[in-house]
N, C-alpha and C. Protein backbone atom coordinates (compact mmCIF):
# COMPACT_ATOMS: atom_id res chain seq x y z
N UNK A 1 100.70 74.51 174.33
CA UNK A 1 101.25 74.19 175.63
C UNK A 1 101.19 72.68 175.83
N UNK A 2 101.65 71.97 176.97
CA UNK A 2 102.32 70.89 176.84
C UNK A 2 102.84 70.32 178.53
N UNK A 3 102.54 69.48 179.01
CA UNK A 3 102.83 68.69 180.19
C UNK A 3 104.55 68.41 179.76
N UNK A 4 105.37 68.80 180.75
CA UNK A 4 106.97 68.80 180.23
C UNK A 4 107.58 67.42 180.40
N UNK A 5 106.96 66.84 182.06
CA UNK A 5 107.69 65.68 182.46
C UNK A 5 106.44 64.95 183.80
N UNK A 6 106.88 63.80 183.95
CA UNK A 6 106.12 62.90 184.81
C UNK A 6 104.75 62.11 183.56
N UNK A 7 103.78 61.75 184.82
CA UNK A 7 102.79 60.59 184.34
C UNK A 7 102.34 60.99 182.97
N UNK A 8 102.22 62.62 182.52
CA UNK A 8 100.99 63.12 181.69
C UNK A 8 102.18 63.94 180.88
N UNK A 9 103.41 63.67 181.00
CA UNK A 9 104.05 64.40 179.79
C UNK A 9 103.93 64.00 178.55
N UNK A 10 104.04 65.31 177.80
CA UNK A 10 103.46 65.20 176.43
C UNK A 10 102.00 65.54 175.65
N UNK A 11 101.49 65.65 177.07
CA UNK A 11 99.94 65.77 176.93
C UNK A 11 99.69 67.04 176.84
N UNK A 12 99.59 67.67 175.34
CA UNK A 12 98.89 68.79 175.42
C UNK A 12 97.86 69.66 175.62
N UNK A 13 97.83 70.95 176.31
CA UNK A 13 96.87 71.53 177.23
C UNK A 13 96.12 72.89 175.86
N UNK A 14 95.35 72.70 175.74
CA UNK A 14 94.44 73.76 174.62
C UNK A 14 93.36 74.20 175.29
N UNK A 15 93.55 75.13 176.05
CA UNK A 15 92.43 76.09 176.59
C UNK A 15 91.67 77.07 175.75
N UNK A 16 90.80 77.59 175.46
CA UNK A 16 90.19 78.15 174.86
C UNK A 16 90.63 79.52 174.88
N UNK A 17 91.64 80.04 174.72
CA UNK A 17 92.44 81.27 175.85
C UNK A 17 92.09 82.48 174.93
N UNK A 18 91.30 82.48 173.92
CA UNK A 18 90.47 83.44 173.18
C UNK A 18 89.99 84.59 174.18
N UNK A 19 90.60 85.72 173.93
CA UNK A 19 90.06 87.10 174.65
C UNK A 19 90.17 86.79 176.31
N UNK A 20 91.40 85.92 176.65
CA UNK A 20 91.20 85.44 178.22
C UNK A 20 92.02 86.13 178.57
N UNK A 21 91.89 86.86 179.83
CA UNK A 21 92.89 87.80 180.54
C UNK A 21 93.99 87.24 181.31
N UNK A 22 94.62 85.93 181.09
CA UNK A 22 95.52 85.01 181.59
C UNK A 22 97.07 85.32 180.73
N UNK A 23 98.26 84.88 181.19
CA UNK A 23 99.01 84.82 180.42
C UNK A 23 99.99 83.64 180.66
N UNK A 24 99.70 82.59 179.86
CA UNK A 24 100.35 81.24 180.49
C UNK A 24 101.76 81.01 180.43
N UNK A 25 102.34 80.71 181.22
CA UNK A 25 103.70 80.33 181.49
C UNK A 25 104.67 79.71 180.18
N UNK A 26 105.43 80.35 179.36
CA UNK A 26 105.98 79.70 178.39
C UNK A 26 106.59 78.39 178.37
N UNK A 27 106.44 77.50 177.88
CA UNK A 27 107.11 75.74 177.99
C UNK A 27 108.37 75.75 178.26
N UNK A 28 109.05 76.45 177.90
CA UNK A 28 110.62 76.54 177.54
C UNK A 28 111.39 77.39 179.60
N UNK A 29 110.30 78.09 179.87
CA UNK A 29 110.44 78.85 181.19
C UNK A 29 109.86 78.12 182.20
N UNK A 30 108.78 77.54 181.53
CA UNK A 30 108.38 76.09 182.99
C UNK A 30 109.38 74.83 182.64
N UNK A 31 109.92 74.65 181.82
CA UNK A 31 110.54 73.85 181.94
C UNK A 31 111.96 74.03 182.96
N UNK A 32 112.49 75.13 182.30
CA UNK A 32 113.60 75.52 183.21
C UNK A 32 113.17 75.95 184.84
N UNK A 33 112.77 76.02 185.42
CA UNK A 33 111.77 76.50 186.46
C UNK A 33 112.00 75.08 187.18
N UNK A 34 111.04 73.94 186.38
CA UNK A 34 110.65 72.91 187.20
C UNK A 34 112.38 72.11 186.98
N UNK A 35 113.38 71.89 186.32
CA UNK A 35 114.86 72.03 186.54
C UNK A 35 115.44 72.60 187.34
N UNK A 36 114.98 73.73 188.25
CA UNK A 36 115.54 74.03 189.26
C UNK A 36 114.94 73.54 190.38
N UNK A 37 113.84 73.45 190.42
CA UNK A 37 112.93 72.74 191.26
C UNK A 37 113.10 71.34 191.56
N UNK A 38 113.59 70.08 190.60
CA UNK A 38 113.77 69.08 190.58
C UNK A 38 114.86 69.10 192.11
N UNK A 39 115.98 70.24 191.65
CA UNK A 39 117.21 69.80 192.48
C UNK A 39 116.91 70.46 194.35
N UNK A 40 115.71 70.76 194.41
CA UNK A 40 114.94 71.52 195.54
C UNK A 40 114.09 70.53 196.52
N UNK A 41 113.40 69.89 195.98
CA UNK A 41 112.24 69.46 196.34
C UNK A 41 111.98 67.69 195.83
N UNK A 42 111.05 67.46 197.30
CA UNK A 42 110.97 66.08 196.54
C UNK A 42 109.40 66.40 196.40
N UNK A 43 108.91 65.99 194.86
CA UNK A 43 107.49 66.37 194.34
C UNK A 43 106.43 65.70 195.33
N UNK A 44 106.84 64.51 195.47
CA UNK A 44 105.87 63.29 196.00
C UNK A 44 105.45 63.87 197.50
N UNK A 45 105.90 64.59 198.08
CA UNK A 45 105.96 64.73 199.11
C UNK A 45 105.79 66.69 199.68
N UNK A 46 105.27 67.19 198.55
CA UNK A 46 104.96 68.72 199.00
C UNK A 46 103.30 69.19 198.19
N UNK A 47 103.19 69.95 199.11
CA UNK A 47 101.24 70.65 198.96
C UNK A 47 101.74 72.13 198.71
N UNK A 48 101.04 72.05 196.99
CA UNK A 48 101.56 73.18 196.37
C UNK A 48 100.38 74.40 196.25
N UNK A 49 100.44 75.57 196.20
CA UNK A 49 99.27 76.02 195.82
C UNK A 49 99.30 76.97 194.93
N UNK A 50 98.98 77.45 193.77
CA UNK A 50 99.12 77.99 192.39
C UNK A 50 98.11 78.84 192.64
N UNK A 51 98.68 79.96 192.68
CA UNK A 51 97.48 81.11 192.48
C UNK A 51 97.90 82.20 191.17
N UNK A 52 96.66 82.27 190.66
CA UNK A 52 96.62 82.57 189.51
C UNK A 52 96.52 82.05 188.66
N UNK A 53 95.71 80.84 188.54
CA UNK A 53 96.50 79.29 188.28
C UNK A 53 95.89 79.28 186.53
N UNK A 54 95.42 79.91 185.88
CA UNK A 54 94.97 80.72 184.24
C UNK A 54 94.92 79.40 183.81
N UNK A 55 95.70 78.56 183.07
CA UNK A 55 95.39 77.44 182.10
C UNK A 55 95.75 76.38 183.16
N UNK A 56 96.38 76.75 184.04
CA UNK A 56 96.60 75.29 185.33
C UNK A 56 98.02 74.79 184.98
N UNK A 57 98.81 75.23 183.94
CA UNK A 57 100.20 74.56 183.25
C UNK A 57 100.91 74.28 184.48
N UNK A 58 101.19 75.37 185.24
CA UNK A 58 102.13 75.04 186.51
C UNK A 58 101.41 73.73 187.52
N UNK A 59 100.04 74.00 187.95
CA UNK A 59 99.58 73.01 188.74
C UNK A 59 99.45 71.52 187.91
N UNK A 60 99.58 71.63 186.70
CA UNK A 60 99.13 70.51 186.20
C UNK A 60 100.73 69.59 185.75
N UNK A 61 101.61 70.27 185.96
CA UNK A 61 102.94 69.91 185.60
C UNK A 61 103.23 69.22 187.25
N UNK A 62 103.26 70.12 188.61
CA UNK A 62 103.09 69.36 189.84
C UNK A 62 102.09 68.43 190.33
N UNK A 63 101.39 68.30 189.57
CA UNK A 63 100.62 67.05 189.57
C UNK A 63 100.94 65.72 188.55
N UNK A 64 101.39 66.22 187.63
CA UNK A 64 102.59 65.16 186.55
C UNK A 64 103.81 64.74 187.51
N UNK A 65 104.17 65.29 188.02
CA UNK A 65 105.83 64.89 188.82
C UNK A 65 105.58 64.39 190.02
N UNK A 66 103.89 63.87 190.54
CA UNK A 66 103.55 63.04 191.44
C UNK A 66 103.55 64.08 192.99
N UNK A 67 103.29 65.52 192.72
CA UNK A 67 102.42 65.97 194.07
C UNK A 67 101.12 65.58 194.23
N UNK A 68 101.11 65.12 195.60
CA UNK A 68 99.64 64.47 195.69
C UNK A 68 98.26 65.90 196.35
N UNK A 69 99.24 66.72 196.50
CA UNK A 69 97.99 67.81 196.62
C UNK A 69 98.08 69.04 196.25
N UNK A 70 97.91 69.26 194.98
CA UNK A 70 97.64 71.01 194.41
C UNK A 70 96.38 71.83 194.26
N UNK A 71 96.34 72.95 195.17
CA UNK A 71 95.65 73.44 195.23
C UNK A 71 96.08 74.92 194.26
N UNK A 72 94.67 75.13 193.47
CA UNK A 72 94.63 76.25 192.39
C UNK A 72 93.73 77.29 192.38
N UNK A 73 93.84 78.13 192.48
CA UNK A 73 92.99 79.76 192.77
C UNK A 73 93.20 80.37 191.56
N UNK A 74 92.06 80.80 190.97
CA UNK A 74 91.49 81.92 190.07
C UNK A 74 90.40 82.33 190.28
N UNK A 75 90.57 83.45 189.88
CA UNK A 75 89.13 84.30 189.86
C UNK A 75 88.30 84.07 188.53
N UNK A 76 88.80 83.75 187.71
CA UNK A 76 88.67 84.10 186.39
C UNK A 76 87.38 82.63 185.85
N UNK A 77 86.34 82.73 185.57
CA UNK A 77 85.07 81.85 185.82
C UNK A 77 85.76 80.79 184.41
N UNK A 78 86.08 81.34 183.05
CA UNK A 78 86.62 80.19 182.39
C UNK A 78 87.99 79.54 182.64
N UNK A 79 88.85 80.28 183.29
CA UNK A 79 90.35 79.44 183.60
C UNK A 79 89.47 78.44 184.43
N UNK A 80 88.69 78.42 185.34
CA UNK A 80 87.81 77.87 186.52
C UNK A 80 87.33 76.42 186.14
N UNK A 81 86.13 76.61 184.62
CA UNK A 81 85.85 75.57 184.00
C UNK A 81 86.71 75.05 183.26
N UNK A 82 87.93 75.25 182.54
CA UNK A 82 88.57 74.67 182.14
C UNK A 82 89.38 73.64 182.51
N UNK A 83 90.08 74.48 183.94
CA UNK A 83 90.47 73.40 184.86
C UNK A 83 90.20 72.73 185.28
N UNK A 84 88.72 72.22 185.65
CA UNK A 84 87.67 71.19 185.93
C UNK A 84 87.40 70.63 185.01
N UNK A 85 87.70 71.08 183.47
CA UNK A 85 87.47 69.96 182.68
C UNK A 85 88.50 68.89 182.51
N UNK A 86 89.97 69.52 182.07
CA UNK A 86 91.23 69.02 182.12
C UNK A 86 91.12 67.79 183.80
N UNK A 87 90.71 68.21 184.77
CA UNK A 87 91.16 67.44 185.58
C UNK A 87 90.27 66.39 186.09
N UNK A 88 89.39 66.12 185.30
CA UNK A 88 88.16 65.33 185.07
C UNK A 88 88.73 64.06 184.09
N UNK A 89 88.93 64.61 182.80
CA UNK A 89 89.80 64.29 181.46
C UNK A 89 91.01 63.51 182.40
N UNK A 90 92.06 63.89 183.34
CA UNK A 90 93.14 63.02 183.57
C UNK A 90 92.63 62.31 185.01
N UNK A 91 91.28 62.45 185.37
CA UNK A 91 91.02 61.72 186.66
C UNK A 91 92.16 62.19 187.63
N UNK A 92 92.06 63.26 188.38
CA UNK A 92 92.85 63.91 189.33
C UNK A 92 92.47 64.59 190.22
N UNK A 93 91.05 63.92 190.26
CA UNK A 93 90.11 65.22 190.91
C UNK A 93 90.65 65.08 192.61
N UNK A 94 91.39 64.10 193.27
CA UNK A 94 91.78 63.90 194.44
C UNK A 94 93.48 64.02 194.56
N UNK A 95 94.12 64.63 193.65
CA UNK A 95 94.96 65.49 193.66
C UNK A 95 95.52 67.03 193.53
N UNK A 96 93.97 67.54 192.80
CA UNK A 96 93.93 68.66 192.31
C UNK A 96 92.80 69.05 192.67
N UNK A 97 92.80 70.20 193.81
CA UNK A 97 92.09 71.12 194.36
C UNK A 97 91.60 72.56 193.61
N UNK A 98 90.51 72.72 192.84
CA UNK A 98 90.52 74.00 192.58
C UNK A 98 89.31 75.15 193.51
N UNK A 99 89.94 76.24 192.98
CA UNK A 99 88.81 77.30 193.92
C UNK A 99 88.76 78.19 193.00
N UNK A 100 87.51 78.76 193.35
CA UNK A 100 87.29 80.38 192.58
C UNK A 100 87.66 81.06 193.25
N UNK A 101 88.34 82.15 193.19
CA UNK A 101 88.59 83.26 194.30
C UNK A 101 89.21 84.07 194.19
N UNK A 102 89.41 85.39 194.30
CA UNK A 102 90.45 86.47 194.66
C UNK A 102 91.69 86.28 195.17
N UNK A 103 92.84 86.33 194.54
CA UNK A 103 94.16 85.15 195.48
C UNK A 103 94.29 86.22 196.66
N UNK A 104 94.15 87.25 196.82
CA UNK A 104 94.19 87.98 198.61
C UNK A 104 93.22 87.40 199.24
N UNK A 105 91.94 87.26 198.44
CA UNK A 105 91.31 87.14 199.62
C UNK A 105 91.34 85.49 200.24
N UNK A 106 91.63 84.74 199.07
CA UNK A 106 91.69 83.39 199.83
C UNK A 106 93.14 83.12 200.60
N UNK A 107 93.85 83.88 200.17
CA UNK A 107 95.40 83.67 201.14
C UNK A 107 95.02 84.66 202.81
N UNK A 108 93.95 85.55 202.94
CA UNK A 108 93.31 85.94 203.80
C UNK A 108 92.47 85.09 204.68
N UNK A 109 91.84 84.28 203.99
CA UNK A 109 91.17 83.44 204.64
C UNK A 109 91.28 81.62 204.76
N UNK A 110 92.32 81.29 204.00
CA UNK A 110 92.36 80.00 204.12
C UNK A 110 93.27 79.40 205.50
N UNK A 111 92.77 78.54 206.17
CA UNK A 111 93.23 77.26 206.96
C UNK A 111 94.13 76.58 206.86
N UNK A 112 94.54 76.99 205.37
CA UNK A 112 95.89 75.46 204.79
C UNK A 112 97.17 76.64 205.15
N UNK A 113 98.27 75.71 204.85
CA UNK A 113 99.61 75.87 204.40
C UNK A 113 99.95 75.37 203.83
N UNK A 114 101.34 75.82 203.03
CA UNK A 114 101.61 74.81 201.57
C UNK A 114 102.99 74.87 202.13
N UNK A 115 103.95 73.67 201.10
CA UNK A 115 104.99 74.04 201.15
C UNK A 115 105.90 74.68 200.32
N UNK A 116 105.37 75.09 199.38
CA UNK A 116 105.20 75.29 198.04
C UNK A 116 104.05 76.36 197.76
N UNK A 117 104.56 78.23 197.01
CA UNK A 117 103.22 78.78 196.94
C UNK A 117 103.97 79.58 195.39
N UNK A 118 102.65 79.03 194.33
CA UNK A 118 103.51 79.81 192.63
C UNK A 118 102.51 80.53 192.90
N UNK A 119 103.08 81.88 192.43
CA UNK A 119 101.79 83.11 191.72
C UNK A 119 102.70 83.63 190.85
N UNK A 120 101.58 83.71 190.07
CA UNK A 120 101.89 83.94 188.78
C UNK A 120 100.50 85.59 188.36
N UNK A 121 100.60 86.45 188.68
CA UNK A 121 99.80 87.47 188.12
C UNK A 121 99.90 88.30 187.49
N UNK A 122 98.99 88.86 186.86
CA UNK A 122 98.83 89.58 185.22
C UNK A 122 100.54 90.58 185.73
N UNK A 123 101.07 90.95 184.62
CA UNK A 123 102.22 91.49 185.12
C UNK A 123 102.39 92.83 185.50
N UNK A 124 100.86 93.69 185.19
CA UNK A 124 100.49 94.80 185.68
C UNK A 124 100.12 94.85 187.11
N UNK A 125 100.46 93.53 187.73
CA UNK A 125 99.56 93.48 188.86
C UNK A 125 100.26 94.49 190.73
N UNK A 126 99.44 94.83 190.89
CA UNK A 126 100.23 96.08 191.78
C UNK A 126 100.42 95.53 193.55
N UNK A 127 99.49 94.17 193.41
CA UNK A 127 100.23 93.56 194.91
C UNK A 127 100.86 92.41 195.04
N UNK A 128 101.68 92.53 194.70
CA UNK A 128 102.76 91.50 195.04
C UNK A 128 103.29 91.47 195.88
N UNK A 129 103.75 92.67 196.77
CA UNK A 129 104.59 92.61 197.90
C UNK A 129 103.52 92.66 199.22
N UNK A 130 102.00 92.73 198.89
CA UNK A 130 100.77 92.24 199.98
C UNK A 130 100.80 90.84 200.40
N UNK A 131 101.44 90.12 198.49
CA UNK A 131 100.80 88.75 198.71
C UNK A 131 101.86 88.31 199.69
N UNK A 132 103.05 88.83 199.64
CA UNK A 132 104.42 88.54 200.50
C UNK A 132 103.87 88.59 201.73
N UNK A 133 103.85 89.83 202.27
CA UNK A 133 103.34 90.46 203.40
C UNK A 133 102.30 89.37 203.90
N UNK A 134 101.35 88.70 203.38
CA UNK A 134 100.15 87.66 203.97
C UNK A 134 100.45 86.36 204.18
N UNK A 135 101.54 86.17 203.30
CA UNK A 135 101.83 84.68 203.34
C UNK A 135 102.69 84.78 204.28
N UNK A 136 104.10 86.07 204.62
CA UNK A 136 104.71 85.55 205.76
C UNK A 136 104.18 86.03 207.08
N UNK A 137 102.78 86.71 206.77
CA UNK A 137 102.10 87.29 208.75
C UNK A 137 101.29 86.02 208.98
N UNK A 138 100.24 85.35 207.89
CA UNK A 138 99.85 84.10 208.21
C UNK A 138 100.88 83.03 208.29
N UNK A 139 101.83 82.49 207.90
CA UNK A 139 102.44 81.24 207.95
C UNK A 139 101.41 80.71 207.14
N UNK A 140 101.73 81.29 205.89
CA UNK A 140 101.23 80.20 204.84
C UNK A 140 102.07 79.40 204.15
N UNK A 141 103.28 79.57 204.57
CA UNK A 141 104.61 78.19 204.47
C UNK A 141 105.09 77.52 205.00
N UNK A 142 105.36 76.43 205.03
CA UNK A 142 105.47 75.29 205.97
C UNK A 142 107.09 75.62 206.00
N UNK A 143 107.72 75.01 207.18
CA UNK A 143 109.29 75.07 207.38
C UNK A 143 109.61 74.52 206.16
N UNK A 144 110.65 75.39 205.80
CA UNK A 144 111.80 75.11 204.74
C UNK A 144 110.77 75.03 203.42
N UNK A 145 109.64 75.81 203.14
CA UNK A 145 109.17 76.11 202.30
C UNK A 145 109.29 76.90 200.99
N UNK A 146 109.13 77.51 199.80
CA UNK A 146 109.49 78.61 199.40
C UNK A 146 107.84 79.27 198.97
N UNK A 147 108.01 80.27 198.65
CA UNK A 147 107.28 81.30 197.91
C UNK A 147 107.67 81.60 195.84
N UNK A 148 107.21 81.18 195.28
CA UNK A 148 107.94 82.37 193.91
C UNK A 148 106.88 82.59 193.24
N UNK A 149 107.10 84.04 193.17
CA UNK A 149 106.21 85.14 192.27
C UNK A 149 107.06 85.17 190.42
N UNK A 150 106.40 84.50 189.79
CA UNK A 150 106.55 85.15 188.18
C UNK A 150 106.33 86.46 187.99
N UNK A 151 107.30 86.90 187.31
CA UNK A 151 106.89 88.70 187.10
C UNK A 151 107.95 88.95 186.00
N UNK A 152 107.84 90.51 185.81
CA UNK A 152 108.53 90.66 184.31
C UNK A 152 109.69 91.63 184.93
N UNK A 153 110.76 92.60 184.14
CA UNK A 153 111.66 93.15 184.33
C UNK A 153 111.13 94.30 185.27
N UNK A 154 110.34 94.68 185.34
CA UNK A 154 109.13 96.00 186.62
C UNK A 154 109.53 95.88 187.64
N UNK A 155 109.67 94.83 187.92
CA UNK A 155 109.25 94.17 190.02
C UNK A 155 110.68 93.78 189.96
N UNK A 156 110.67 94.16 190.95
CA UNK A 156 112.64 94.02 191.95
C UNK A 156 111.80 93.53 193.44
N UNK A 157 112.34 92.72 193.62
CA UNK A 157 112.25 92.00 195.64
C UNK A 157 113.32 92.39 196.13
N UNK A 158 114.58 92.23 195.29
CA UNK A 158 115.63 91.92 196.68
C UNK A 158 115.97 92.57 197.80
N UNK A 159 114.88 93.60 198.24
CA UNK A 159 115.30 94.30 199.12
C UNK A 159 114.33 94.13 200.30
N UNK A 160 113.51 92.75 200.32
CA UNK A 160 112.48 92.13 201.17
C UNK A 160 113.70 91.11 201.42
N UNK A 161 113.19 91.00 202.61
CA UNK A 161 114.46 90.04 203.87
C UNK A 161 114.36 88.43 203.55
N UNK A 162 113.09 88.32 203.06
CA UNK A 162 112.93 86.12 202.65
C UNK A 162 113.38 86.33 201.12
N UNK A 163 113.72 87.27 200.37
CA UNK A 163 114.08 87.21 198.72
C UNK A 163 115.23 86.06 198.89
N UNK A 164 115.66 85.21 198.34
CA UNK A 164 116.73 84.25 198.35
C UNK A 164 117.33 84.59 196.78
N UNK A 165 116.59 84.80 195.62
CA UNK A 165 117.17 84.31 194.41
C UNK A 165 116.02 85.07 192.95
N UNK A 166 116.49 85.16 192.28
CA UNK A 166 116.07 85.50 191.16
C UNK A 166 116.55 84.75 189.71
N UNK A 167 115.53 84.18 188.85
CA UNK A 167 115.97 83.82 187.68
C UNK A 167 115.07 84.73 186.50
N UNK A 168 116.48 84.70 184.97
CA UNK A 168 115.21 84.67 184.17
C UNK A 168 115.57 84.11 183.13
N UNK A 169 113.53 83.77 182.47
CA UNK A 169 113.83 83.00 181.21
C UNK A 169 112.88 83.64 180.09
N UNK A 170 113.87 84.30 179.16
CA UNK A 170 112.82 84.92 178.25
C UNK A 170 112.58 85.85 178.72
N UNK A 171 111.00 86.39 178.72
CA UNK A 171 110.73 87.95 179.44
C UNK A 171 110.20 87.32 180.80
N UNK A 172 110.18 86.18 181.71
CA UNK A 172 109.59 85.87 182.74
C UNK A 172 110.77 86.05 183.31
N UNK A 173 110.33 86.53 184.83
CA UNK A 173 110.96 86.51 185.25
C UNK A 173 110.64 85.62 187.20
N UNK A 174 111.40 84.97 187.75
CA UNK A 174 111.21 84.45 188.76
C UNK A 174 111.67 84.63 190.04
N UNK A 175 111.20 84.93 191.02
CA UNK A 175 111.42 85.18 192.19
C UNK A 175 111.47 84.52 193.63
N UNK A 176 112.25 83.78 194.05
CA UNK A 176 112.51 82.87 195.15
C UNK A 176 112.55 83.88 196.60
N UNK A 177 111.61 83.18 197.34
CA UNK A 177 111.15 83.82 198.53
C UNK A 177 111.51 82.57 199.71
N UNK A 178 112.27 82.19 200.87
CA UNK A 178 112.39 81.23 201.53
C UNK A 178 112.48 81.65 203.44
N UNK A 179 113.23 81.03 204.08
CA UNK A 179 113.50 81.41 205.39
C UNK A 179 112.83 82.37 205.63
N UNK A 180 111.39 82.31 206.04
CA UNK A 180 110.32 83.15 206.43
C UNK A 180 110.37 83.69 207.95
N UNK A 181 110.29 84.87 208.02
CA UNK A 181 110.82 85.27 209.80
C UNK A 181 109.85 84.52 210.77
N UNK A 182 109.77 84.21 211.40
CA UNK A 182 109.25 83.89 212.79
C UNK A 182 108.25 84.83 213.45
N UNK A 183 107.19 84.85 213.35
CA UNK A 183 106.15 85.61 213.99
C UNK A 183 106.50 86.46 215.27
């Protein structure tokens, strides 16, 4: 794996991912991803938060393209240290927020909003349409924000009212969530 573009492209990411229950984002699918994203968003200027965040590729790529605040959730105790090592290694520790945690339960209990929210979970994973459900009863998106869930050919949205869009690359598949209803 591999930083695609910005300050730290090129810089390859080698996690110890031996027997790790993560499954990291293919280069070729974050690349195309953050290509659609380019024409979306201005980086410098949005608070992203990566849950599920396994080797950090996604948070560590929005922290390459000059977001000044990513915040990253795993449960998982070595994705945890790893990411604290990597972000030690590029001195980012005041751009890059990490947490240990259950991504329900910290999207349950956190204070922030992002404008910007990636999850990315194991692809067996059976709440996805909770994590929907929490992020749009809290307003955990800032106006004109999005949501996107990575997932595989299993999971269909479009029949949730903020679905905007679907891509895919390879066996990933991506899910655009936007215009969040109004409380």
């Amino acid at each position: 794996m591999r930083i695609i573009s910005g300050k730290f492209k090129g810089r390859r990411l080698d996690p110890p991912v031996t027997k790790w229950p993560t499954r990291p984002t293919m280069d070729f699918a974050r690349e195309a991803l953050f290509n659609v994203l380019q024409n979306q968003i201005d980086f410098e200027s949005v608070e992203v938060l990566d849950l599920f965040t396994g080797t950090g590729s996604i948070a560590l790529e929005f922290v390459s393209r000059g977001c000044k605040k990513v915040s990253c959730v795993d449960n998982f105790p070595k994705a945890v240290s790893y990411l604290k090592k990597v972000q030690k290694d590029l001195q980012i520790e005041a751009e890059l927020q990490i947490v240990r945690n259950d991504a329900i339960k910290f999207l349950k209990s956190t204070p922030l909003s992002f404008d910007l929210i990636f999850c990315d979970p194991p692809y067996d994973y059976k709440w996805y349409e909770e994590i929907i459900r929490i992020v749009e009863e809290r307003k955990l998106i800032n106006n004109s924000g999005m949501l996107i869930l990575e997932h595989d050919r299993n999971q269909r949205f479009e029949n949730i009212h903020s679905f905007s869009s679907e891509r895919k690359y390879g066996s990933s598949y991506f899910s655009f969530f936007s215009e969040f209803e109004e409380g």
